[in-house]
PDB file of N, CA and C in Angstrom:
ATOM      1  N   UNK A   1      89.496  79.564  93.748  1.00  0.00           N
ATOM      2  CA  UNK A   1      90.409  80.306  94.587  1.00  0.00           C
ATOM      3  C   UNK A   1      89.854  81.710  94.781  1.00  0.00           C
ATOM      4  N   UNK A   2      89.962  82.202  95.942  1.00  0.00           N
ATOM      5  CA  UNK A   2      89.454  83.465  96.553  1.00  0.00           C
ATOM      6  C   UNK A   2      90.775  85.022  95.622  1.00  0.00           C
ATOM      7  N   UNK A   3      90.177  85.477  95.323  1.00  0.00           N
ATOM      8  CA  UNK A   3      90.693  86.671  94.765  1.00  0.00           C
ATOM      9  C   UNK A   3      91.526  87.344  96.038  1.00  0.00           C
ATOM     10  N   UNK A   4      92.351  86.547  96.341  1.00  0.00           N
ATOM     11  CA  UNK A   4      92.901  86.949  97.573  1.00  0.00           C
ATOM     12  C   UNK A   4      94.775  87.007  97.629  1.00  0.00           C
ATOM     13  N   UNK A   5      95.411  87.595  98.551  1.00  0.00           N
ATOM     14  CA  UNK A   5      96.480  86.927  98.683  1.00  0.00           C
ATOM     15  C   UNK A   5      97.116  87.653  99.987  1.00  0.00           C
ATOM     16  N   UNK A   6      97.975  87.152 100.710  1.00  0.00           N
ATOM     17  CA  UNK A   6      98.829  87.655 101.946  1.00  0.00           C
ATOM     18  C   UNK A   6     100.449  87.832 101.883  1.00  0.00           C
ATOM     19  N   UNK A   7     100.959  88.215 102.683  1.00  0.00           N
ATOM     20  CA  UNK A   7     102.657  87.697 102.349  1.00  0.00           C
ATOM     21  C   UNK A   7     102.692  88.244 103.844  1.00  0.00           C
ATOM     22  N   UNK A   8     103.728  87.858 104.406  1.00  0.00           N
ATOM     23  CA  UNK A   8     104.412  87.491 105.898  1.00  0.00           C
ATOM     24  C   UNK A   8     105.869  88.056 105.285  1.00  0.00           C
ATOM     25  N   UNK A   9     106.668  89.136 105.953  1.00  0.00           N
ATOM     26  CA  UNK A   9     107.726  89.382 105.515  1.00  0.00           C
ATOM     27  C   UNK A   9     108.936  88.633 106.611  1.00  0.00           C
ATOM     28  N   UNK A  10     110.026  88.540 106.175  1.00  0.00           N
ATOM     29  CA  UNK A  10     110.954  87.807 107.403  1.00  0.00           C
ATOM     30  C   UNK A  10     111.771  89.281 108.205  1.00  0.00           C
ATOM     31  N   UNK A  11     111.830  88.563 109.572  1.00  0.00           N
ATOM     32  CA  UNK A  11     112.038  89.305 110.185  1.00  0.00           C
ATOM     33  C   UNK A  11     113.464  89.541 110.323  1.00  0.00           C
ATOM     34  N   UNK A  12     114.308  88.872 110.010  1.00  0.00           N
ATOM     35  CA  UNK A  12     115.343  89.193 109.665  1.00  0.00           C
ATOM     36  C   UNK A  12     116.417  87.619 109.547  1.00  0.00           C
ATOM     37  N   UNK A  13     117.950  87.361 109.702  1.00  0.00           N
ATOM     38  CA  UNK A  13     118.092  86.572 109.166  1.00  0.00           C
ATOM     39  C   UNK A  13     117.846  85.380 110.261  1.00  0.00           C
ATOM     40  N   UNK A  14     117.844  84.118 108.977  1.00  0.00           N
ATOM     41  CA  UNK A  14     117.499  82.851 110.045  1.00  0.00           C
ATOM     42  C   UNK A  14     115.712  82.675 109.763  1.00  0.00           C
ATOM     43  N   UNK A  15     115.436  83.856 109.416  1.00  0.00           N
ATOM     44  CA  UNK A  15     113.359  83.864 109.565  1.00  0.00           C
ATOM     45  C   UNK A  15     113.137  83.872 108.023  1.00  0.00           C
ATOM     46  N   UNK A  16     112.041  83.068 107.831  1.00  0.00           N
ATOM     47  CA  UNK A  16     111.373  83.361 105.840  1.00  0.00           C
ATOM     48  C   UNK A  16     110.249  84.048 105.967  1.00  0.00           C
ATOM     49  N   UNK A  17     110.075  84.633 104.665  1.00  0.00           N
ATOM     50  CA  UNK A  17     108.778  84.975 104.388  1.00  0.00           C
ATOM     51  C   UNK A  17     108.393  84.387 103.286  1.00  0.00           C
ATOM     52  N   UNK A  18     107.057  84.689 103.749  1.00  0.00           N
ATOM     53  CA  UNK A  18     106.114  84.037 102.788  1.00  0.00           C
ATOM     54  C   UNK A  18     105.189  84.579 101.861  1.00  0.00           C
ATOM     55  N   UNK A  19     104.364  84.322 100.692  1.00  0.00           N
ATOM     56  CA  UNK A  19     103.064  84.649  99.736  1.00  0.00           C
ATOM     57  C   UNK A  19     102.190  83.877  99.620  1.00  0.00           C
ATOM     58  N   UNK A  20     101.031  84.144  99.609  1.00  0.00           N
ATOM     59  CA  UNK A  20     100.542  83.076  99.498  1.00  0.00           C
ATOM     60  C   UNK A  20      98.935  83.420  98.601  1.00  0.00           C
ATOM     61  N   UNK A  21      99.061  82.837  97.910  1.00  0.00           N
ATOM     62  CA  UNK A  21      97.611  83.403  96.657  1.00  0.00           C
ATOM     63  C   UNK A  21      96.285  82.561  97.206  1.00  0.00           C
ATOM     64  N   UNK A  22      95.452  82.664  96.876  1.00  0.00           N
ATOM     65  CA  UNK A  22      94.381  82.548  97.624  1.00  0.00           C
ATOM     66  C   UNK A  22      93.974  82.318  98.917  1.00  0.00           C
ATOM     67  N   UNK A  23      94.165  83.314  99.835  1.00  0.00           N
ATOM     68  CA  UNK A  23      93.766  83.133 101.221  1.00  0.00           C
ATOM     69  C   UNK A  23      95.054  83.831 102.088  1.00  0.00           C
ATOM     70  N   UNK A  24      95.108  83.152 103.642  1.00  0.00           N
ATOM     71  CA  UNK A  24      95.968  83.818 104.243  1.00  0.00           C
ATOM     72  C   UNK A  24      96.001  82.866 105.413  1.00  0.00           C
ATOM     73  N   UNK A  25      97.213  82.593 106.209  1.00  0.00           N
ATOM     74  CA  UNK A  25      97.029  81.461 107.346  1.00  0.00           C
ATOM     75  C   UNK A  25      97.404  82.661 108.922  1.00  0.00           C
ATOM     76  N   UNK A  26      95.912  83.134 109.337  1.00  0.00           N
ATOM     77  CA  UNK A  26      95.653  83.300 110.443  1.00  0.00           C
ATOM     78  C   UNK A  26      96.969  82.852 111.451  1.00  0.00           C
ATOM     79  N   UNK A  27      96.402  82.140 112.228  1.00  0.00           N
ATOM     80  CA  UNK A  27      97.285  81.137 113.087  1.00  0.00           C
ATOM     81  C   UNK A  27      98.749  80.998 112.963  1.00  0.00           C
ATOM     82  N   UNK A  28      99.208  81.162 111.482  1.00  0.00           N
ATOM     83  CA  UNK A  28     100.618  81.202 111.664  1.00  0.00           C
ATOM     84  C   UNK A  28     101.064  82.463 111.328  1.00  0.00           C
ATOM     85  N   UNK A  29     100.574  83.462 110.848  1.00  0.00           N
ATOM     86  CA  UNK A  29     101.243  84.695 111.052  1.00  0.00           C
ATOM     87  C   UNK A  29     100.942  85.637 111.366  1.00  0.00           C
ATOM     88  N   UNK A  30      99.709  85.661 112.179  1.00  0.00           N
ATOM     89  CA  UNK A  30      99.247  86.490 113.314  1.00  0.00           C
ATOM     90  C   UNK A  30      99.607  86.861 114.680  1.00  0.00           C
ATOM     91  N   UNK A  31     100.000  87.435 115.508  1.00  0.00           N
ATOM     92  CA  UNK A  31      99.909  87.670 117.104  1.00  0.00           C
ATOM     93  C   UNK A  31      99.166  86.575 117.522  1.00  0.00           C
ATOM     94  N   UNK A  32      98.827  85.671 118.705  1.00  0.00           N
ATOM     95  CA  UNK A  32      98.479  84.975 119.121  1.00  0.00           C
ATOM     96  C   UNK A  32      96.918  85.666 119.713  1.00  0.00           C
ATOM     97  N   UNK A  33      95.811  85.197 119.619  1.00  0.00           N
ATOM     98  CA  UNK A  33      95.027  85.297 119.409  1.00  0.00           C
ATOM     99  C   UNK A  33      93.843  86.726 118.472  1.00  0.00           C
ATOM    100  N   UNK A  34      94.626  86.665 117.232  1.00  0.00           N
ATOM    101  CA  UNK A  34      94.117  87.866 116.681  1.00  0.00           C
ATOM    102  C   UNK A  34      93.041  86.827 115.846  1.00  0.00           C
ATOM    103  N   UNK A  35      92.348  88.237 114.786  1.00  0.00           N
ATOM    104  CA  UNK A  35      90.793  87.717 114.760  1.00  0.00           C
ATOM    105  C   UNK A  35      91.093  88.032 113.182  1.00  0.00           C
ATOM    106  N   UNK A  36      89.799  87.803 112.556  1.00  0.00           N
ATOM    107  CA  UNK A  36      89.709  88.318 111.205  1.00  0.00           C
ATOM    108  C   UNK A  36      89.892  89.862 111.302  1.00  0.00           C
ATOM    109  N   UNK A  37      89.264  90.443 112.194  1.00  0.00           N
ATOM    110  CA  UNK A  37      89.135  91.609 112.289  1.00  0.00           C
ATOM    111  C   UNK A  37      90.588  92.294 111.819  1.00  0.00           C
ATOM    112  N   UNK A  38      91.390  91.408 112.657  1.00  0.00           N
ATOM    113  CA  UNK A  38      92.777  92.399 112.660  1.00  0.00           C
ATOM    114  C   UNK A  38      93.540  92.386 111.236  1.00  0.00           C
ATOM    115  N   UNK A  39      93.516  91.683 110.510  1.00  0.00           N
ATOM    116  CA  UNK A  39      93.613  91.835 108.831  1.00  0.00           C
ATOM    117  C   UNK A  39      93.751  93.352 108.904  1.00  0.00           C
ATOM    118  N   UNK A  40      94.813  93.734 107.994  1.00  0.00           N
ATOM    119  CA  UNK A  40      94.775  95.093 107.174  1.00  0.00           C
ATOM    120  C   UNK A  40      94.547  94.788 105.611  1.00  0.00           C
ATOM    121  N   UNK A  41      93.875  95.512 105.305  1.00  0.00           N
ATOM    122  CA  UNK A  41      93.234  95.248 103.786  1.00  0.00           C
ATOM    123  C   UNK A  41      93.250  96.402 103.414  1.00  0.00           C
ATOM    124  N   UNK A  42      93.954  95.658 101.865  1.00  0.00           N
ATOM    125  CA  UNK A  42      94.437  97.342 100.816  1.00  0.00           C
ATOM    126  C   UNK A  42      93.993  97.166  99.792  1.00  0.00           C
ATOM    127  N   UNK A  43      93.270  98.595  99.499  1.00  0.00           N
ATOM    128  CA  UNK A  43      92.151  98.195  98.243  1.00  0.00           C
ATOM    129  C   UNK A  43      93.422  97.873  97.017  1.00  0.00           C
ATOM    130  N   UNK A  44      92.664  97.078  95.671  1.00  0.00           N
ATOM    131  CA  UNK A  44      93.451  97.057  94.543  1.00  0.00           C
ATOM    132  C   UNK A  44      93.478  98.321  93.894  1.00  0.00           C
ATOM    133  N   UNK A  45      94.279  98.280  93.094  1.00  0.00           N
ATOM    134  CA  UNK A  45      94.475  99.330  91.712  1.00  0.00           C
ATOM    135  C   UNK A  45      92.900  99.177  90.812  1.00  0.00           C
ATOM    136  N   UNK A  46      93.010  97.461  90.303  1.00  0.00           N
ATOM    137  CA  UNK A  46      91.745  97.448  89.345  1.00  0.00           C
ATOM    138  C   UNK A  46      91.370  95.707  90.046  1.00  0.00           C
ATOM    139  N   UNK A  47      90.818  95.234  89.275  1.00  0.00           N
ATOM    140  CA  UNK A  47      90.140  93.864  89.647  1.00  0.00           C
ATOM    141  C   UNK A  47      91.271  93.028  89.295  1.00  0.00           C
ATOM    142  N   UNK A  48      92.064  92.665  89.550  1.00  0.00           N
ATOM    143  CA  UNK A  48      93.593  92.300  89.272  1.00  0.00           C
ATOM    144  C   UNK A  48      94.157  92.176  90.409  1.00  0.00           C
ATOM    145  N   UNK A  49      95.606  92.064  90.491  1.00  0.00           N
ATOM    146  CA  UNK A  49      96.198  91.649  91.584  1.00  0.00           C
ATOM    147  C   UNK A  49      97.383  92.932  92.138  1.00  0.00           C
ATOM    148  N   UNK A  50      96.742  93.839  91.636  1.00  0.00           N
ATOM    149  CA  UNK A  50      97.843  94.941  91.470  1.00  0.00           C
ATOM    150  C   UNK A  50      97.365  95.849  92.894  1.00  0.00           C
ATOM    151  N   UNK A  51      98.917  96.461  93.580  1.00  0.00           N
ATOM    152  CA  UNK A  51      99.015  96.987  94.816  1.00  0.00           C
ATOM    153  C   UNK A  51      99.490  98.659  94.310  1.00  0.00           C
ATOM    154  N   UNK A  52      98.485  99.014  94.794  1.00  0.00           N
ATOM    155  CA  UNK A  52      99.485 100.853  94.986  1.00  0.00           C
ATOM    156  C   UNK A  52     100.846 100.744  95.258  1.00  0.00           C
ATOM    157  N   UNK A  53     102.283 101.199  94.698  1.00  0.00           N
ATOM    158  CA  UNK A  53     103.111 101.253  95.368  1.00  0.00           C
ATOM    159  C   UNK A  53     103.714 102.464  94.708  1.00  0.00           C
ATOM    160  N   UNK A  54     104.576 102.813  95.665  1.00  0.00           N
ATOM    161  CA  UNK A  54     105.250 104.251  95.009  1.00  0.00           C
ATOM    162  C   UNK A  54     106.793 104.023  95.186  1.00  0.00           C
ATOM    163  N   UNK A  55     107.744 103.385  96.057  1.00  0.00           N
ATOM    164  CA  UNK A  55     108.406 102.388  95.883  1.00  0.00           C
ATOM    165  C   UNK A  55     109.059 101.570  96.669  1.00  0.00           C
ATOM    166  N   UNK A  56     109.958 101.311  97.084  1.00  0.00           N
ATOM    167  CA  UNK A  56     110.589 100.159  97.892  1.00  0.00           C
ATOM    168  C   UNK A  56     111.691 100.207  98.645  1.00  0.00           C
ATOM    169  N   UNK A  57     111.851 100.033 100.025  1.00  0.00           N
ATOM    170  CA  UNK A  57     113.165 100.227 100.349  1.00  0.00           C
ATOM    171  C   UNK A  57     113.539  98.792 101.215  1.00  0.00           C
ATOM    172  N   UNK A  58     115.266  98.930 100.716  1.00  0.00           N
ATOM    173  CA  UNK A  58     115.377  97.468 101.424  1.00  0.00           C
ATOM    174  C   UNK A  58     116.153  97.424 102.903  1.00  0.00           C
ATOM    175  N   UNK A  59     116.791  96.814 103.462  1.00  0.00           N
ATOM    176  CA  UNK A  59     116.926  96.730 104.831  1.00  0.00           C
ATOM    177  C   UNK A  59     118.406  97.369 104.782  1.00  0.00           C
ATOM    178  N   UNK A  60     119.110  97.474 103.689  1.00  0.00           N
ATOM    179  CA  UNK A  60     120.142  97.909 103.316  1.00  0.00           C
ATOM    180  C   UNK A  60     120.314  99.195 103.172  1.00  0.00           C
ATOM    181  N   UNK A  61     119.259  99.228 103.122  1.00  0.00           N
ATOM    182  CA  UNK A  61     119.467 100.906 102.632  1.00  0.00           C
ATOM    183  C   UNK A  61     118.759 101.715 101.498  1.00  0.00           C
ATOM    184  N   UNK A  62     119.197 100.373 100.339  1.00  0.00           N
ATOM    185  CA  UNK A  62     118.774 100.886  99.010  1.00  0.00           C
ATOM    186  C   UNK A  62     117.384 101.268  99.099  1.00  0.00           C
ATOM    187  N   UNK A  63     116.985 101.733  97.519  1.00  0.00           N
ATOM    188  CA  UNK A  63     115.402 102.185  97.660  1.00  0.00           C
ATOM    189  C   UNK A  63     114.918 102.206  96.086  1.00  0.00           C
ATOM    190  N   UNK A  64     114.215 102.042  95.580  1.00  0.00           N
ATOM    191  CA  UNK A  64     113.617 101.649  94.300  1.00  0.00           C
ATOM    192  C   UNK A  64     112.771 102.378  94.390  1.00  0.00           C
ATOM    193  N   UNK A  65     112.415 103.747  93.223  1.00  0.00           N
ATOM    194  CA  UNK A  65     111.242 104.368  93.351  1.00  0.00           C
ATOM    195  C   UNK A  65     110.992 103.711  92.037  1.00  0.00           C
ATOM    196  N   UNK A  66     108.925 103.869  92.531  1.00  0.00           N
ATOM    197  CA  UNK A  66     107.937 103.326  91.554  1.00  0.00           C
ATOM    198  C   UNK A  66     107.159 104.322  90.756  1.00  0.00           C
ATOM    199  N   UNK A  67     107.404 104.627  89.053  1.00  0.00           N
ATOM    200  CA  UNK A  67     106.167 105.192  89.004  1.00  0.00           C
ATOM    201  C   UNK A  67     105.492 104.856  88.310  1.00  0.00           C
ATOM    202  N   UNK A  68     104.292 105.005  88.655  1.00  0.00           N
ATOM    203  CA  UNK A  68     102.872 104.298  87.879  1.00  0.00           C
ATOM    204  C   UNK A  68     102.598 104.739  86.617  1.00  0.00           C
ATOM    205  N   UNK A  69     102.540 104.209  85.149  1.00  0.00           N
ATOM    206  CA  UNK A  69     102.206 104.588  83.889  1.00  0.00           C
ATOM    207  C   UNK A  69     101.122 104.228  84.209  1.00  0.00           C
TER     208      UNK A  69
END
């Protein structure tokens, strides 16, 4: 498995999102004819699976701050 992973967020209700660990499906959650190119890629923290985050807000309102030890 590719040291990889994607997630597709839902767009709101009625729609899912998705994760998906090794790899990423182009074709289904891309704009219609996008490329590799168009990928946004975020470096890791370390060689791990870990994302910069500082924290989170939800559609509600709420908000979860993150801090990094």
């Amino acid at each position: 498995m590719k040291q990889i992973f994607s997630f597709y967020l839902s767009k709101g209700a009625g729609s899912t999102g998705n994760l998906k660990f090794g790899g990423y499906n182009l074709a289904k959650y891309a704009k219609p004819n996008s490329t590799d190119q168009d990928i946004v890629w975020n470096s890791l923290v370390d060689d791990g699976w870990t994302i910069p985050l500082n924290g989170v807000q939800f559609m509600d309102g709420g908000k979860i701050d993150i801090k990094a030890e």
